[in-house]
PDB file of N, CA and C in Angstrom:
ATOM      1  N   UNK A   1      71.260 -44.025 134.823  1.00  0.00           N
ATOM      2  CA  UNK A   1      72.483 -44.585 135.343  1.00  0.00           C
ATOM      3  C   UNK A   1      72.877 -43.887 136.631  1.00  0.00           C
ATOM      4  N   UNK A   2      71.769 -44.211 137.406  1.00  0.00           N
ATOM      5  CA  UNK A   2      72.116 -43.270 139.042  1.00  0.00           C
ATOM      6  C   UNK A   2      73.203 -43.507 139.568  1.00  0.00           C
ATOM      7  N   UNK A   3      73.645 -45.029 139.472  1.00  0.00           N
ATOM      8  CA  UNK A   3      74.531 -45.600 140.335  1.00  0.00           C
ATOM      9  C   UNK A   3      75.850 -44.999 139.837  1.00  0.00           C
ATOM     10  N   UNK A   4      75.949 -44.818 138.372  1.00  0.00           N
ATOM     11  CA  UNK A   4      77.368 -44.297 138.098  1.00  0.00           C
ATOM     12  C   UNK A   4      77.634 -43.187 138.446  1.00  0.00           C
ATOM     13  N   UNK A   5      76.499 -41.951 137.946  1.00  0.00           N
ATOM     14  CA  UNK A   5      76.636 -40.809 138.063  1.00  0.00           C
ATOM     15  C   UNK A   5      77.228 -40.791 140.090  1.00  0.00           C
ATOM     16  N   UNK A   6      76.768 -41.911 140.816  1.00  0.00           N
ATOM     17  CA  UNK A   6      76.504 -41.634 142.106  1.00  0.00           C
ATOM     18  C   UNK A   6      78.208 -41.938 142.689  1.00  0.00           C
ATOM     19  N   UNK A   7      78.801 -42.708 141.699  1.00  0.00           N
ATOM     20  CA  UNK A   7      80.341 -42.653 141.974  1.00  0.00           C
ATOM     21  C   UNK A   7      81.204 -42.098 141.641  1.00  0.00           C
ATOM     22  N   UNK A   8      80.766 -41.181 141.030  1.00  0.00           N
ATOM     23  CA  UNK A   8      81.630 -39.929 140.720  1.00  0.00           C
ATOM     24  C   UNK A   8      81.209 -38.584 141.794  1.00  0.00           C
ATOM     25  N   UNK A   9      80.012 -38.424 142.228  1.00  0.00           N
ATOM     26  CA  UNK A   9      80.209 -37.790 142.904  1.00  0.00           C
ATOM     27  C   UNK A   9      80.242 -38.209 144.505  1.00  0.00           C
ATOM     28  N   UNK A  10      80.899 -38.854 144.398  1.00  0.00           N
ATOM     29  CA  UNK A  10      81.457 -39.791 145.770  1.00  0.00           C
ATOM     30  C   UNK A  10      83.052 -39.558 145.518  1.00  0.00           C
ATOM     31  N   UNK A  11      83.433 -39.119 144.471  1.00  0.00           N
ATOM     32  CA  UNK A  11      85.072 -39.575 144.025  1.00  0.00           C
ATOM     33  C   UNK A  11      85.191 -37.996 144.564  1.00  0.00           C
ATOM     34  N   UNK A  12      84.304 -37.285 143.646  1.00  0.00           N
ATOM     35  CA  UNK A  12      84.481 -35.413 143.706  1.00  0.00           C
ATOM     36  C   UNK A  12      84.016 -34.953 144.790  1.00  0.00           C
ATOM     37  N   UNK A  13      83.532 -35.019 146.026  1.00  0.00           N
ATOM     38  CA  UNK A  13      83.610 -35.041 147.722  1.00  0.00           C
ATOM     39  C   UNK A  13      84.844 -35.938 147.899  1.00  0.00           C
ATOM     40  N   UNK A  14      85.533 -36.866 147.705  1.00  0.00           N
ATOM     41  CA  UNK A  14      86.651 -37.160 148.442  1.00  0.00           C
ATOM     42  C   UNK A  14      86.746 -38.700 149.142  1.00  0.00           C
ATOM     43  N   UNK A  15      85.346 -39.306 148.445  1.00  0.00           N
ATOM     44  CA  UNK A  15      85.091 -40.497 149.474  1.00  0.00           C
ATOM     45  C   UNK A  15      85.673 -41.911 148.463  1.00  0.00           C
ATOM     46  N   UNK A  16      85.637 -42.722 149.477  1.00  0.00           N
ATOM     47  CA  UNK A  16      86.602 -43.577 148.946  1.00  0.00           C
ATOM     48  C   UNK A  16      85.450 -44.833 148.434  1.00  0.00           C
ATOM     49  N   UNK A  17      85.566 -45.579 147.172  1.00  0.00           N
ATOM     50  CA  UNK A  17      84.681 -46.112 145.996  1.00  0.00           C
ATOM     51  C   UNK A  17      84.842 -47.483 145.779  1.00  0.00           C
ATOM     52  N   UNK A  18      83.749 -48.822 146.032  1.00  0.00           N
ATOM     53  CA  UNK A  18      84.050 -49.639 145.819  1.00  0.00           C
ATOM     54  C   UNK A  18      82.947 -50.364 145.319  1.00  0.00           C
ATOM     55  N   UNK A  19      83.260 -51.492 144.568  1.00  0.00           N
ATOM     56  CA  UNK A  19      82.714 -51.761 143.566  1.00  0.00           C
ATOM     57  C   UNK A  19      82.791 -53.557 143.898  1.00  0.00           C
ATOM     58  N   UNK A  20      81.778 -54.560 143.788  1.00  0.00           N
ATOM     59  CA  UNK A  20      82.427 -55.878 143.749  1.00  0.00           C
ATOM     60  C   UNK A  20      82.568 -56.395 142.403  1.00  0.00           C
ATOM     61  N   UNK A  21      83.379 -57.612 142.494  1.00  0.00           N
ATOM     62  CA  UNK A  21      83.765 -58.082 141.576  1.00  0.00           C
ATOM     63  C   UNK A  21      82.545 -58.627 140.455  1.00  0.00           C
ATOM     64  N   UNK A  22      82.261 -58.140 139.379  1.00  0.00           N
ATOM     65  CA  UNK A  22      81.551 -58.618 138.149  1.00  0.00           C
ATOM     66  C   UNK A  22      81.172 -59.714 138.076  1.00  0.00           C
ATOM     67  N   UNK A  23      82.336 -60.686 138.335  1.00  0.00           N
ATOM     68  CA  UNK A  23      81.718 -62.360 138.056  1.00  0.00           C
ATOM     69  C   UNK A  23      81.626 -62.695 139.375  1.00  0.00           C
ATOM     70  N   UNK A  24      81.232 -61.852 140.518  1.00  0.00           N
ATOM     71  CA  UNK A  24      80.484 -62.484 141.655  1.00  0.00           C
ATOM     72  C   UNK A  24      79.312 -62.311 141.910  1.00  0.00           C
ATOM     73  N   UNK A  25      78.914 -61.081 140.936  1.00  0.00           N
ATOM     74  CA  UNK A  25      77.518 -60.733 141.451  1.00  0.00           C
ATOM     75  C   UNK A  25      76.751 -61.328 140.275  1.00  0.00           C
ATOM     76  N   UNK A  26      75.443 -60.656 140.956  1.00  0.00           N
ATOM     77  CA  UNK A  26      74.300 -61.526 140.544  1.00  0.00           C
ATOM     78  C   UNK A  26      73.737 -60.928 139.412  1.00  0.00           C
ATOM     79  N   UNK A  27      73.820 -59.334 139.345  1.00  0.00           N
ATOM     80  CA  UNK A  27      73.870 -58.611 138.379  1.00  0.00           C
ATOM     81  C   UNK A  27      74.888 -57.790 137.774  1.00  0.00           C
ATOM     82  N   UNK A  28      75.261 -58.989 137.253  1.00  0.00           N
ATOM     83  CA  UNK A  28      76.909 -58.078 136.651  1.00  0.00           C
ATOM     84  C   UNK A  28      77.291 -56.893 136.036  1.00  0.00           C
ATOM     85  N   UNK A  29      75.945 -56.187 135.610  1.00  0.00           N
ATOM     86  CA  UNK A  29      76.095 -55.094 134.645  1.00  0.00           C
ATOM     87  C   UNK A  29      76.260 -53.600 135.416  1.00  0.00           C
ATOM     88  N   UNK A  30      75.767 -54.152 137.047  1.00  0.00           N
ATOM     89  CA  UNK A  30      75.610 -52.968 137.748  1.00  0.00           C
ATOM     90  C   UNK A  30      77.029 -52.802 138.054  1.00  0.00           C
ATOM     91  N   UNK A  31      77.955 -53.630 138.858  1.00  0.00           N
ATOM     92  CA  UNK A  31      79.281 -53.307 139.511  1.00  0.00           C
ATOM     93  C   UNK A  31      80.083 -52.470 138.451  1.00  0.00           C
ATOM     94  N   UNK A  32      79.809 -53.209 136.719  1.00  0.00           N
ATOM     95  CA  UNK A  32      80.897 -53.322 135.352  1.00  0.00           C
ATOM     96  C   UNK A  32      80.606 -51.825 135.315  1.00  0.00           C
ATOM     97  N   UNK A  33      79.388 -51.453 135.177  1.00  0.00           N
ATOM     98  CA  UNK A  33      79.177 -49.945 134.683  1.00  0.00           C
ATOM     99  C   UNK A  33      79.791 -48.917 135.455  1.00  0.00           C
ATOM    100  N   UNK A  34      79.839 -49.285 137.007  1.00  0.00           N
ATOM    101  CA  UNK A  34      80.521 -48.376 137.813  1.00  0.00           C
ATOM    102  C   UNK A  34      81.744 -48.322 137.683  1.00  0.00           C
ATOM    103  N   UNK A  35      82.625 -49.536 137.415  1.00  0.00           N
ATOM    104  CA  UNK A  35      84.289 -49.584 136.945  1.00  0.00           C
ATOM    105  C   UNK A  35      84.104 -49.111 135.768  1.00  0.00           C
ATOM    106  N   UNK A  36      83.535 -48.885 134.999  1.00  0.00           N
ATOM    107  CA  UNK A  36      83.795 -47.999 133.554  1.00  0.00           C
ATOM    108  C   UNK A  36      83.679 -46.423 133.902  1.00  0.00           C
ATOM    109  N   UNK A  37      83.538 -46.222 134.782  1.00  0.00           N
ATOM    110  CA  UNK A  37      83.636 -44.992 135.477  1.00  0.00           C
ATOM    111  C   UNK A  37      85.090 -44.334 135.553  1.00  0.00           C
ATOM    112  N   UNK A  38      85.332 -45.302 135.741  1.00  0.00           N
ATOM    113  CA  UNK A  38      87.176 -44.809 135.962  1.00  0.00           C
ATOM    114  C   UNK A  38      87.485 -44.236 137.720  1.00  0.00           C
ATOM    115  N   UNK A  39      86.351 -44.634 137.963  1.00  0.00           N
ATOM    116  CA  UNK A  39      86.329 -43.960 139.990  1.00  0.00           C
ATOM    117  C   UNK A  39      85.961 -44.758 141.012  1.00  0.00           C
ATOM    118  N   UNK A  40      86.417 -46.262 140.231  1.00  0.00           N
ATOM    119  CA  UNK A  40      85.809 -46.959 141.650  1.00  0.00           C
ATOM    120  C   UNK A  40      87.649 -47.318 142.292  1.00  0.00           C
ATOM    121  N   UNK A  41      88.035 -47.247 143.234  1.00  0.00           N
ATOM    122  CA  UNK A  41      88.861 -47.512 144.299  1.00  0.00           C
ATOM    123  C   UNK A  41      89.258 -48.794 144.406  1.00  0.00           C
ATOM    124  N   UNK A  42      88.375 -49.690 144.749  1.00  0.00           N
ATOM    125  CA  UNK A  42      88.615 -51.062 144.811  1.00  0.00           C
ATOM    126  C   UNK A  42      87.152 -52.021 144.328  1.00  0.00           C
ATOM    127  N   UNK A  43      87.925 -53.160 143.997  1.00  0.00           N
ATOM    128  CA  UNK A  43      86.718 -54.521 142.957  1.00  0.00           C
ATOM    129  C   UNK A  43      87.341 -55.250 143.628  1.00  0.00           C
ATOM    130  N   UNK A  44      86.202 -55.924 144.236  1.00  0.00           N
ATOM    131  CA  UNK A  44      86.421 -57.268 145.047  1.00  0.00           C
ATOM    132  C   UNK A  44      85.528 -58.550 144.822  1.00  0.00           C
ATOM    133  N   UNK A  45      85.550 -59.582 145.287  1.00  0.00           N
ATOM    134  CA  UNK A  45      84.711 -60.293 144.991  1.00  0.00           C
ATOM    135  C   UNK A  45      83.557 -60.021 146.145  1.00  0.00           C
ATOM    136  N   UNK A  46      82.704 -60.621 146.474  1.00  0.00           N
ATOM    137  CA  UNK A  46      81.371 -60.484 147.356  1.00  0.00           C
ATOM    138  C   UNK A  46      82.059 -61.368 148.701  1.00  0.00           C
ATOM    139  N   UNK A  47      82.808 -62.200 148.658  1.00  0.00           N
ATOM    140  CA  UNK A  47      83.286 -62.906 150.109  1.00  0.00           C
ATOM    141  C   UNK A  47      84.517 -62.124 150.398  1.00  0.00           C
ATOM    142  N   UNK A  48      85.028 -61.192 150.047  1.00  0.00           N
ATOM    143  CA  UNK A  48      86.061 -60.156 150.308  1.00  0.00           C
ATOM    144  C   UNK A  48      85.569 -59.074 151.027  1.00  0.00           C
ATOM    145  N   UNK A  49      84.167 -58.322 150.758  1.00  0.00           N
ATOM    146  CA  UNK A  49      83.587 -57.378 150.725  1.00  0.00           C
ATOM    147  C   UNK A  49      83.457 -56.779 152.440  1.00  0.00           C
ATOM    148  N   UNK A  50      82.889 -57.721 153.036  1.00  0.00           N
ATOM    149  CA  UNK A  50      83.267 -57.553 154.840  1.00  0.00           C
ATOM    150  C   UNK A  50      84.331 -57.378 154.943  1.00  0.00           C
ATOM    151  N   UNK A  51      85.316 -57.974 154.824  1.00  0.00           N
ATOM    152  CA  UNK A  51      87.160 -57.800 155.283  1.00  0.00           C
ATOM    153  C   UNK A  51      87.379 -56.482 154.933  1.00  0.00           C
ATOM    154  N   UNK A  52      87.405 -55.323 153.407  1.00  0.00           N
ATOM    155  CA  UNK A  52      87.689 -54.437 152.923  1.00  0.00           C
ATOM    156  C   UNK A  52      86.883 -53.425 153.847  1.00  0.00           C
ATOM    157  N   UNK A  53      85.151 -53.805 153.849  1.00  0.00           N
ATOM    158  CA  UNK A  53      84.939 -52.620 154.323  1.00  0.00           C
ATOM    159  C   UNK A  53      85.666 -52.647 156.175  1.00  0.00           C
ATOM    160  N   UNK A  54      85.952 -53.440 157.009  1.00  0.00           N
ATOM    161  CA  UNK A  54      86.575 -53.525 158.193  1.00  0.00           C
ATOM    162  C   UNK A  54      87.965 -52.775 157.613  1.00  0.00           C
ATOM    163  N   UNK A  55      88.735 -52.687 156.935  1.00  0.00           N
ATOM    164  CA  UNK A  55      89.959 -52.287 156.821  1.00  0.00           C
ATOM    165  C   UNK A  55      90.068 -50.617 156.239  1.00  0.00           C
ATOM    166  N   UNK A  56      88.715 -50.534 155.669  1.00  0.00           N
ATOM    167  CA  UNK A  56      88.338 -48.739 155.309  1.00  0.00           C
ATOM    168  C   UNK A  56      87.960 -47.900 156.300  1.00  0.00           C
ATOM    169  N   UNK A  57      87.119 -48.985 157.277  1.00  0.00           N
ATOM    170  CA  UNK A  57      86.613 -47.565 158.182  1.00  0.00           C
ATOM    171  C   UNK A  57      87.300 -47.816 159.444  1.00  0.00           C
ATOM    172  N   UNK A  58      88.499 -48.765 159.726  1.00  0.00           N
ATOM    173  CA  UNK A  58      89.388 -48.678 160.824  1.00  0.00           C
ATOM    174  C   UNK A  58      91.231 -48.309 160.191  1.00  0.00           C
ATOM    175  N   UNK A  59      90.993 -47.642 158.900  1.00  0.00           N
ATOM    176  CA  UNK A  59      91.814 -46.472 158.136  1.00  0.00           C
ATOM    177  C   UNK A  59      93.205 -47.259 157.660  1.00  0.00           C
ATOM    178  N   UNK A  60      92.669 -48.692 157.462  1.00  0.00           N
ATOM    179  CA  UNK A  60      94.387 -49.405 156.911  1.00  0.00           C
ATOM    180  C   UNK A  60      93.772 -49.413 155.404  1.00  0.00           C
ATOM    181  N   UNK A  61      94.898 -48.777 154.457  1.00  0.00           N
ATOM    182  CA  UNK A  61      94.956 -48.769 153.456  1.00  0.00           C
ATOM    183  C   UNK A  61      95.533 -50.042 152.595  1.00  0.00           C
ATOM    184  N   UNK A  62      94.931 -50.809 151.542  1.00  0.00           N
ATOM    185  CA  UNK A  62      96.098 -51.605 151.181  1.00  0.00           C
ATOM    186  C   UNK A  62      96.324 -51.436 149.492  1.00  0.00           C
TER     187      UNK A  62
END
């Protein structure tokens, strides 16, 4: 479970965690396992996913 272990230590450095929405992807089990993490930041759907990351790395929070 690389991917989970890999969002937690993304949470414990300080970085900010996102995850898409479950019933958009194609493999739903990967996004679900990372929100059972308790450290993903934001779940979006996959046509959201450009807009969010434009609004993370030009520092508007919502």
């Amino acid at each position: 479970n690389d991917g989970s272990r890999g969002i937690v230590e993304v949470k414990k450095a300080g970085g900010v965690t996102v995850a898409e929405d479950p019933r958009s992807a194609i493999l739903w089990a990967m996004p679900e396992n990372a929100i059972k993490t308790g450290y993903v930041d934001y779940v979006v759907p996959k046509e959201e996913l450009p807009g969010l990351f434009l609004k993370l790395v030009s520092g508007v929070r919502s």
